[in-house]
N, C-alpha and C. Protein backbone atom coordinates (compact mmCIF):
# COMPACT_ATOMS: atom_id res chain seq x y z
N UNK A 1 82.45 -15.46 35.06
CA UNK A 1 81.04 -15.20 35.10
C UNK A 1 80.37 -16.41 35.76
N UNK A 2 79.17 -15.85 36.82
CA UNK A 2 78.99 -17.16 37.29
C UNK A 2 77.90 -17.64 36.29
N UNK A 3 77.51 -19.16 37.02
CA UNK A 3 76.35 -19.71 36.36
C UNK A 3 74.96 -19.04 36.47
N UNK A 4 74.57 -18.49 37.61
CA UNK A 4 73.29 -17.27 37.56
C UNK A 4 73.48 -16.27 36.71
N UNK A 5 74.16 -16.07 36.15
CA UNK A 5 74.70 -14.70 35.37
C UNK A 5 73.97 -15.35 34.12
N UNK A 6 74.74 -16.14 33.73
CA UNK A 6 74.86 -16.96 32.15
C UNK A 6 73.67 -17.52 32.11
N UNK A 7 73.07 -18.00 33.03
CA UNK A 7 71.12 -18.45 32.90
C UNK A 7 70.61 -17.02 32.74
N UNK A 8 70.59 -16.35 33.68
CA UNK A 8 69.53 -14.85 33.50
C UNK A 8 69.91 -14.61 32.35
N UNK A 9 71.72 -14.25 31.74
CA UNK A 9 71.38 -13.80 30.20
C UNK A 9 70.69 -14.60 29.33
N UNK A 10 70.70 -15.76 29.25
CA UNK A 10 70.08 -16.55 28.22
C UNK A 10 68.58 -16.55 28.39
N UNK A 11 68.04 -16.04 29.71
CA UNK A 11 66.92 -15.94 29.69
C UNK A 11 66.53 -14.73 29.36
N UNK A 12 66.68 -14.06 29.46
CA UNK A 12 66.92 -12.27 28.50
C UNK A 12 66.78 -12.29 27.37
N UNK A 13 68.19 -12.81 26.55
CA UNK A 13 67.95 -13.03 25.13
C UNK A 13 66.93 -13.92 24.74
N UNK A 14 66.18 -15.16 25.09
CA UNK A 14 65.48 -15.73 24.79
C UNK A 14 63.83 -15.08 24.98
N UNK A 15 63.17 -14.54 26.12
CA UNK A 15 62.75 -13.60 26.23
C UNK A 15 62.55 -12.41 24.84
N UNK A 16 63.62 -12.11 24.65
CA UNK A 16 63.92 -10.89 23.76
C UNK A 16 63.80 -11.11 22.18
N UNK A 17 63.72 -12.26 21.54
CA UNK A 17 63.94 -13.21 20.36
C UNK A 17 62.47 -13.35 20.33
N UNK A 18 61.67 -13.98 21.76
CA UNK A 18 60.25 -14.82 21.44
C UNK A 18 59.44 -13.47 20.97
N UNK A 19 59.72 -12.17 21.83
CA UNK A 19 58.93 -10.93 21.74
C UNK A 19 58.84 -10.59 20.30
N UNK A 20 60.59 -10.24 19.62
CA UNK A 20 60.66 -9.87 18.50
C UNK A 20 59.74 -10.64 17.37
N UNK A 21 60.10 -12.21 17.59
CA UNK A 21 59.25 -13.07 16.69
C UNK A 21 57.61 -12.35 16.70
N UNK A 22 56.76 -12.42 18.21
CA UNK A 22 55.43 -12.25 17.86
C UNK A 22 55.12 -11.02 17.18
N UNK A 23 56.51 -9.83 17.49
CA UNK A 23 55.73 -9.11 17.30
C UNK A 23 55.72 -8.55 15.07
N UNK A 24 56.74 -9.62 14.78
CA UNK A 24 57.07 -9.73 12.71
C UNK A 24 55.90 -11.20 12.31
N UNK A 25 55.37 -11.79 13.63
CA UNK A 25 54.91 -12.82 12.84
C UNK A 25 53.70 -12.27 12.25
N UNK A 26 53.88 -12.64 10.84
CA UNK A 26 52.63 -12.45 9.85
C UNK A 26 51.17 -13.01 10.38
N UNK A 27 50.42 -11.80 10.27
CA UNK A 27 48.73 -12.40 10.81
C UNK A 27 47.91 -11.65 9.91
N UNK A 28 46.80 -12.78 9.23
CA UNK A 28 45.75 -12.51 8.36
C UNK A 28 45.18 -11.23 8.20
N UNK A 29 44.50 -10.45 7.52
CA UNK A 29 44.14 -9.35 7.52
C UNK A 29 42.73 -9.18 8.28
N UNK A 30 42.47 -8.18 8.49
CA UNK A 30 40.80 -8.76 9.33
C UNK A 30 40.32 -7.83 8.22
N UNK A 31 38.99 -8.74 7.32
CA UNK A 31 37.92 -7.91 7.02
C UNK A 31 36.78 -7.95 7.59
N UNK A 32 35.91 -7.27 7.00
CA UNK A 32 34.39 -7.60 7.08
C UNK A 32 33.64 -9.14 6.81
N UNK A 33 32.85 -9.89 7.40
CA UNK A 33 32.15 -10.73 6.75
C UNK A 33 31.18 -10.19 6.33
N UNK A 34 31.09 -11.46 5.15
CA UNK A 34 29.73 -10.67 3.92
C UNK A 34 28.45 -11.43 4.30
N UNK A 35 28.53 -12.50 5.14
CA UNK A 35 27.43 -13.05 5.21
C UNK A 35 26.79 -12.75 6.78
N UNK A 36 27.18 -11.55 7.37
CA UNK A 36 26.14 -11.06 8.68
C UNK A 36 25.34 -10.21 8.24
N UNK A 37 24.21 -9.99 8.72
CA UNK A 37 23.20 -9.33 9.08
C UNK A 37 22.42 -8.44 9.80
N UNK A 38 22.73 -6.98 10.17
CA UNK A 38 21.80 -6.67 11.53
C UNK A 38 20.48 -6.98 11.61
N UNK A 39 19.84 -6.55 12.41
CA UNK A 39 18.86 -6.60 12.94
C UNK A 39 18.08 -6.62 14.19
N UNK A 40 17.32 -7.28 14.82
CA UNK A 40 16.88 -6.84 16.50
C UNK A 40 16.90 -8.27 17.02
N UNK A 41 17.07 -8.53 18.25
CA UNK A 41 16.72 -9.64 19.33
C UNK A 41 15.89 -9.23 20.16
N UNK A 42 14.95 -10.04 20.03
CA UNK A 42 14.04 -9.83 21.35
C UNK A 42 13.24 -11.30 22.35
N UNK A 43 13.55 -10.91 23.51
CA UNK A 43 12.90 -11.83 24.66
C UNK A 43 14.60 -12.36 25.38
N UNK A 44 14.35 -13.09 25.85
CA UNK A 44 13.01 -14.39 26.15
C UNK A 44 11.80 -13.66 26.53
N UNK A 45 10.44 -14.53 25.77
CA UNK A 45 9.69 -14.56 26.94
C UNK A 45 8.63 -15.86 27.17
N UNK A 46 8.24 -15.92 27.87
CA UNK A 46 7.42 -17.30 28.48
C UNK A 46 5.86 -16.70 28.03
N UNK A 47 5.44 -17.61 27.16
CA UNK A 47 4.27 -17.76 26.49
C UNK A 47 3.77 -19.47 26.73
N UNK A 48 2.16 -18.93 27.68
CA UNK A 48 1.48 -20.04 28.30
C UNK A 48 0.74 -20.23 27.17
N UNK A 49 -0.16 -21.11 27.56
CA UNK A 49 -1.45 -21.90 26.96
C UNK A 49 -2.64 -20.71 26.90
N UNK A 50 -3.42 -20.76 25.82
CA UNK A 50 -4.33 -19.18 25.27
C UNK A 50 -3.30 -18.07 25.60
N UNK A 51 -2.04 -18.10 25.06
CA UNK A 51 -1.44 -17.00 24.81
C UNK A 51 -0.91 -16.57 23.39
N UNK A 52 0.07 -15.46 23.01
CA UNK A 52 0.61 -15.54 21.61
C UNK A 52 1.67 -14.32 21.31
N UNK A 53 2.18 -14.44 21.21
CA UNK A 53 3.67 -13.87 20.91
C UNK A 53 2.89 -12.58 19.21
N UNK A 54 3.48 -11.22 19.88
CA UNK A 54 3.10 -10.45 18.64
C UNK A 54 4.73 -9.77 19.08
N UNK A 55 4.71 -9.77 17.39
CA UNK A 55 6.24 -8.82 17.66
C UNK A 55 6.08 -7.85 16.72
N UNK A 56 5.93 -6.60 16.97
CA UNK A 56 5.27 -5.55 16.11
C UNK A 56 6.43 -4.42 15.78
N UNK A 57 6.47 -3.75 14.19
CA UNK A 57 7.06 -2.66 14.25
C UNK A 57 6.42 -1.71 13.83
N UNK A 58 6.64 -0.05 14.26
CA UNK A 58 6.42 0.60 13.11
C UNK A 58 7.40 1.65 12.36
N UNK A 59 6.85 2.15 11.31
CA UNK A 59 7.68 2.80 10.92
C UNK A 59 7.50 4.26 10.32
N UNK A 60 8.85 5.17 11.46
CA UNK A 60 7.92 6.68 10.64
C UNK A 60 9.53 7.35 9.93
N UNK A 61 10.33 6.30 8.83
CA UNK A 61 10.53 6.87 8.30
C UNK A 61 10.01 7.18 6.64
N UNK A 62 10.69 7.55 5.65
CA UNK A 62 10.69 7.95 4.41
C UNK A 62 10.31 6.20 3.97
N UNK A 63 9.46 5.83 3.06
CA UNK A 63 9.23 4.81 1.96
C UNK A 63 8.89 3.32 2.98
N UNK A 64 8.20 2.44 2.78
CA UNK A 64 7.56 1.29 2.80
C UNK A 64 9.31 0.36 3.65
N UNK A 65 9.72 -0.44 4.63
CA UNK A 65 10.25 -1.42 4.99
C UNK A 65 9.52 -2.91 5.25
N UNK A 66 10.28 -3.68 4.47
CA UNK A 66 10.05 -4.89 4.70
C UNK A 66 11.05 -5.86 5.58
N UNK A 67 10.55 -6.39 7.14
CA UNK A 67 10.99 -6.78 8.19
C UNK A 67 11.19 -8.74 7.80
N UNK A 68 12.11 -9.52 8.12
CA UNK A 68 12.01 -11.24 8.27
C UNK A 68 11.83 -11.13 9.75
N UNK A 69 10.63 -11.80 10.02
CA UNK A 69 10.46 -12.03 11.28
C UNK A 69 10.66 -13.70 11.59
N UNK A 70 11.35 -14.26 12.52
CA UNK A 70 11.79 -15.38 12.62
C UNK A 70 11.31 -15.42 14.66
N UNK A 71 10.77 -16.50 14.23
CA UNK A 71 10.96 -16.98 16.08
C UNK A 71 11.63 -18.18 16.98
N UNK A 72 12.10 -17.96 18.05
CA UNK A 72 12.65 -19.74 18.52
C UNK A 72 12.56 -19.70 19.13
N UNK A 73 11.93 -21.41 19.93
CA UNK A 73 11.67 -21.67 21.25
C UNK A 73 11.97 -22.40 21.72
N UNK A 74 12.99 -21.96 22.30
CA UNK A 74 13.91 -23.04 23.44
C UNK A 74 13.26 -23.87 24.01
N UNK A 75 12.23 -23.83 24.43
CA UNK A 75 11.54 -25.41 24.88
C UNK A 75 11.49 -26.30 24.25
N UNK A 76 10.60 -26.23 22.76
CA UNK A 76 10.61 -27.32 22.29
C UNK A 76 11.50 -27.55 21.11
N UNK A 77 12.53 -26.35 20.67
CA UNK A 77 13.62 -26.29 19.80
C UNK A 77 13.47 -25.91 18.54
N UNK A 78 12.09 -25.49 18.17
CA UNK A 78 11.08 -25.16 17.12
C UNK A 78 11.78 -23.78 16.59
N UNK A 79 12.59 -23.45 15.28
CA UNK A 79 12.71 -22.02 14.75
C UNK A 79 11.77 -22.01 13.85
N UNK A 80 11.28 -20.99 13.82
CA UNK A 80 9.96 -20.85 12.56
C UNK A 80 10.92 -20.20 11.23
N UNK A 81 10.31 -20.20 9.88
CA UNK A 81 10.44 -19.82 8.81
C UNK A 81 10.24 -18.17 8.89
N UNK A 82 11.15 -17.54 7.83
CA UNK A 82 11.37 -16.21 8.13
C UNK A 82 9.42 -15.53 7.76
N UNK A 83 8.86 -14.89 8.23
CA UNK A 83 7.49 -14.22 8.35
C UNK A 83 7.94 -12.76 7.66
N UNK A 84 7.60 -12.88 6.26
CA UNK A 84 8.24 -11.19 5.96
C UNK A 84 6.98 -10.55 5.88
N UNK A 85 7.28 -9.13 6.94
CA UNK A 85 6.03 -8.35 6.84
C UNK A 85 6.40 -6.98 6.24
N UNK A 86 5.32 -6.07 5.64
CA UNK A 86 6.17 -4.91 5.13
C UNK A 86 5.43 -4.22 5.92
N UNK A 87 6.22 -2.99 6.59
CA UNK A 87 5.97 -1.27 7.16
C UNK A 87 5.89 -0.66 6.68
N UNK A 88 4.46 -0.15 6.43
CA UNK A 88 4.33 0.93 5.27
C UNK A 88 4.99 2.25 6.16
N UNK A 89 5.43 3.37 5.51
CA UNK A 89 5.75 4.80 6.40
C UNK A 89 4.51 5.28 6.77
N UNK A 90 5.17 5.55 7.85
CA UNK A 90 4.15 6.49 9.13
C UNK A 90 2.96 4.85 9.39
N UNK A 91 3.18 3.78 9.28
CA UNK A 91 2.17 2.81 9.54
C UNK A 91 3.30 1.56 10.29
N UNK A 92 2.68 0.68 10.71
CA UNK A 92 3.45 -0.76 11.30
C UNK A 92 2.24 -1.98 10.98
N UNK A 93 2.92 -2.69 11.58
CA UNK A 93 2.39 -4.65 11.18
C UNK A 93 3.62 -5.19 12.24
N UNK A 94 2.62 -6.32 12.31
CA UNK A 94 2.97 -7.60 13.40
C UNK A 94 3.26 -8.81 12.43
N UNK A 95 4.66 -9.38 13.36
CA UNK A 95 4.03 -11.01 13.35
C UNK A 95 3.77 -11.72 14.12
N UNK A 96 3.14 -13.05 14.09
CA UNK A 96 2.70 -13.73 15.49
C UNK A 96 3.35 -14.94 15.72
N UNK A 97 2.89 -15.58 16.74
CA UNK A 97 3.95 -17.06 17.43
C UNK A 97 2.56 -17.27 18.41
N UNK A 98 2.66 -18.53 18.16
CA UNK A 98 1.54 -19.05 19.92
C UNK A 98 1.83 -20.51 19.81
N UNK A 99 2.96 -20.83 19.83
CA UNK A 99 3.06 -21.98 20.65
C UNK A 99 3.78 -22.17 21.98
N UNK A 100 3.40 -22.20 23.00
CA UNK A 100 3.82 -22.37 24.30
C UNK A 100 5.40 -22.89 24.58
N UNK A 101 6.19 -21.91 25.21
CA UNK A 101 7.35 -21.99 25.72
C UNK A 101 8.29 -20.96 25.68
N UNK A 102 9.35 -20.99 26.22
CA UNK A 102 10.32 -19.52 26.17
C UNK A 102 10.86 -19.42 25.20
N UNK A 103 10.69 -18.45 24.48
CA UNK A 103 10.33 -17.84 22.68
C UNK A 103 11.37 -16.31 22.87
N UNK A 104 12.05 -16.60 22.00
CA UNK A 104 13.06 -15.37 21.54
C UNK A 104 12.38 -14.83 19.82
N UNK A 105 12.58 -13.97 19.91
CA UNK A 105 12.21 -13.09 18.39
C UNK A 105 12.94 -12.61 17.87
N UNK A 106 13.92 -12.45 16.47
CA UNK A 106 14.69 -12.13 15.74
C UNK A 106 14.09 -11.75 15.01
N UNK A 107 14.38 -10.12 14.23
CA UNK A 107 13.92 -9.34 12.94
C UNK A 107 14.84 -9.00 12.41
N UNK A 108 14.79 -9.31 11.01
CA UNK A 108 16.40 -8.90 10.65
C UNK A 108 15.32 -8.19 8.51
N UNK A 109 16.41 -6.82 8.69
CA UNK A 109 15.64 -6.49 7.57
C UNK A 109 16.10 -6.44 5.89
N UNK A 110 15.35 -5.97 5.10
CA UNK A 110 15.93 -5.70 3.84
C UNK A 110 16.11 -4.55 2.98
N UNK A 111 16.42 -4.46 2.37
CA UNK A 111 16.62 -2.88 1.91
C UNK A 111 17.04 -1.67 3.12
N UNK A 112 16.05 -1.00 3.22
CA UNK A 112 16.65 0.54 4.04
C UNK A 112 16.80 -0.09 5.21
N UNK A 113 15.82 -1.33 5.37
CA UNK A 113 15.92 -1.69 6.94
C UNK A 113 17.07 -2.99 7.78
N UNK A 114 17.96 -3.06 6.19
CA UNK A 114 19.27 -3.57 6.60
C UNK A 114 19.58 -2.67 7.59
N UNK A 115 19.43 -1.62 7.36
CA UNK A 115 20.26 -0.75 8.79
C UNK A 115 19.78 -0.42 9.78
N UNK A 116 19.67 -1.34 10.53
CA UNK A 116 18.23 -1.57 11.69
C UNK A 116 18.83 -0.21 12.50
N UNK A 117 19.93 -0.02 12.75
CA UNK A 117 20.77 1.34 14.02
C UNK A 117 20.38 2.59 13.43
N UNK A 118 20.06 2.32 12.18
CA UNK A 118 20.13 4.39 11.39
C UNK A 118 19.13 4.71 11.95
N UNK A 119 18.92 6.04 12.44
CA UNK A 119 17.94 6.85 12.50
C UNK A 119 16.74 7.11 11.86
N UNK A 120 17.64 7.21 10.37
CA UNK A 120 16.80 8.22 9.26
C UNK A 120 15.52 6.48 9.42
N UNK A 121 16.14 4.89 9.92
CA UNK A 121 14.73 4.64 9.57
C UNK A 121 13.60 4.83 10.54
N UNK A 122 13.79 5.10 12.12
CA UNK A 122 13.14 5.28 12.77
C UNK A 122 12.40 4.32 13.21
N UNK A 123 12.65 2.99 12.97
CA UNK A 123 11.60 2.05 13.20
C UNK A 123 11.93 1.58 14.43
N UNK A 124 10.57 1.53 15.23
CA UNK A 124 10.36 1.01 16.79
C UNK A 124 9.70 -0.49 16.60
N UNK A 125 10.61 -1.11 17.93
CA UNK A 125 9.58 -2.71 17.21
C UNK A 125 9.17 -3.16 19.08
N UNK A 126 8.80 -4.01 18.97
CA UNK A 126 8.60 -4.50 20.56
C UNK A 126 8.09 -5.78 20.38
N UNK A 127 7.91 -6.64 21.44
CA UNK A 127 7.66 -7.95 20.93
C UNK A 127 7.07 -8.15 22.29
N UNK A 128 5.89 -8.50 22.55
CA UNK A 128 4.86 -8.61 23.79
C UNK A 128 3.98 -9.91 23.66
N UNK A 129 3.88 -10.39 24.83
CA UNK A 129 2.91 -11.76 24.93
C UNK A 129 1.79 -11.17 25.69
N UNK A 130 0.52 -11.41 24.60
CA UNK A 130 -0.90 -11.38 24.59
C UNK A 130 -1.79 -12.85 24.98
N UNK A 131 -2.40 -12.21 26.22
CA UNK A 131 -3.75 -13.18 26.16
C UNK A 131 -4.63 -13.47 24.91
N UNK A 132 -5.32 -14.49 24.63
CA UNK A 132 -5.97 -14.88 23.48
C UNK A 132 -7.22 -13.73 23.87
N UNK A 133 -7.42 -13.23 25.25
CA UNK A 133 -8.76 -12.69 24.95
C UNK A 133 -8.31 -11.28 24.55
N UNK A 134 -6.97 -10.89 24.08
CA UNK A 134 -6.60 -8.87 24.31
C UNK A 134 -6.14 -8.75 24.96
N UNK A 135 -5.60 -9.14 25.94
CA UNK A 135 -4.84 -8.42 27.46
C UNK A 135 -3.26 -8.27 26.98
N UNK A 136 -2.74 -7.30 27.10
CA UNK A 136 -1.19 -7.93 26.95
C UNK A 136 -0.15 -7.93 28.20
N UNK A 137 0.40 -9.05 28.34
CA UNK A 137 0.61 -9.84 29.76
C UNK A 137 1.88 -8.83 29.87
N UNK A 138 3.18 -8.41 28.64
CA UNK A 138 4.40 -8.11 29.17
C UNK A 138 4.65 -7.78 27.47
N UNK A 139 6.15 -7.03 27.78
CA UNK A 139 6.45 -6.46 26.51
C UNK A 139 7.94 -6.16 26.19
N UNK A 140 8.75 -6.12 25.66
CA UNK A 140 10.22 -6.07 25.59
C UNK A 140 10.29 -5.20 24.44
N UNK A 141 11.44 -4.24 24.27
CA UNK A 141 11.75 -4.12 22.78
C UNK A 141 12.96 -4.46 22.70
N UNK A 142 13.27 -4.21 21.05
CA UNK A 142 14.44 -4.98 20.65
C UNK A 142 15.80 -4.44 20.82
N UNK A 143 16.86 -5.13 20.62
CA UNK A 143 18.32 -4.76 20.90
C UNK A 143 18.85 -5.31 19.40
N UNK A 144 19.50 -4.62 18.98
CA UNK A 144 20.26 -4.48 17.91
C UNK A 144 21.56 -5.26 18.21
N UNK A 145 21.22 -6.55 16.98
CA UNK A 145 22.34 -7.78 17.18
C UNK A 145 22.76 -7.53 15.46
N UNK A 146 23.88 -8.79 15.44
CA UNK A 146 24.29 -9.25 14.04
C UNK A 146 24.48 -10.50 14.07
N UNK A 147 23.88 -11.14 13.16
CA UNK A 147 23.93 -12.45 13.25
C UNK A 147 23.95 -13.39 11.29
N UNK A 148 24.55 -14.22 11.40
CA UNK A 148 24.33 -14.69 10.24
C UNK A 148 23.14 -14.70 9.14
N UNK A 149 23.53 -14.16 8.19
CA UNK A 149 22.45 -14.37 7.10
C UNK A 149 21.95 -16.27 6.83
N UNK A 150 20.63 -16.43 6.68
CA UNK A 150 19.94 -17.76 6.83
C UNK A 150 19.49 -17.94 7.91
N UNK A 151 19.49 -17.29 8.79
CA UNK A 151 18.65 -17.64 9.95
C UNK A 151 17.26 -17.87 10.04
C-alpha cells in the first residue's frame, strides 16, 4: 500500500470520528428566556429645537391597556424613565419627548398588551415629531421587537 493510500485513509477515518463526535456531543437544551419582553420600536427620528416627539396609541380592543413608554436619544445618550400611559378601549393617549436629537421610542406593554402581535388587541401606535405650534413634521409606526425586561 502506498503512502497516498495510508494518508487519504487516515484522513477518512479521522474526518469520520470528528463528524461522529459533533454529531453525540451533548448541547444545552434551548428554552425560553423569562426575562424578554415584546413590544414596539419606533424611529429614529430627528427632533429640532420647538419640536416634540408624541408617540401615540390607540386601542379598539376589549378592556382598558396600559403601555411603558420609554425614549432614547442617541445624541445626547439620555434614556428616559418608563412613561406608563393607559388605553382606554375604543380610546388612545400619548407620550411625549422634546429634547432635541435622534430619538428612538420603545413601548413595551402589560397585561393583554404583553402581546403587542395579537390581534384580538388591535392596538395601533405611531410615533411622529410635532412642531411646538401643531404641525406634524413626519410619522413612523411601530415594529414589533423583544427586548429585555428593565429597559
Amino acid at each position: 500500500m502506498s503512502y497516498q493510500s495510508k494518508t487519504l485513509r487516515f484522513c477518512v477515518a479521522a474526518v469520520a470520528v470528528a463528524a461522529a463526535f459533533a454529531v453525540f456531543l451533548p448541547r444545552p437544551a434551548v428554552k425560553a428566556q423569562d426575562n424578554l419582553t415584546p413590544g414596539m420600536l419606533f424611529g429614529p427620528l430627528w427632533v429640532g429645537d420647538k419640536q416634540h416627539l408624541e408617540l401615540c396609541a390607540s386601542n379598539l380592543g376589549e378592556g382598558d391597556i396600559t403601555a411603558i413608554i420609554h425614549f432614547r436619544n442617541a445624541t445626547t445618550g439620555e434614556v428616559t424613565a418608563g412613561q406608563p400611559i393607559t388605553i382606554p378601549s375604543g380610546g388612545g393617549d400619548c407620550a411625549y419627548y422634546s429634547q432635541p436629537g435622534r430619538v428612538v421610542g420603545m413601548a413595551r406593554g402589560d397585561g393583554r398588551a404583553s402581546d403587542w402581535v395579537s390581534p384580538t388587541n388591535a392596538l395601533i401606535s405611531t410615533m411622529s415629531v410635532v412642531d411646538d405650534n401643531g404641525s406634524t413634521r413626519s410619522a413612523v409606526l411601530g415594529v414589533a421587537k423583544i427586548w429585555l425586561r428593565g429597559l
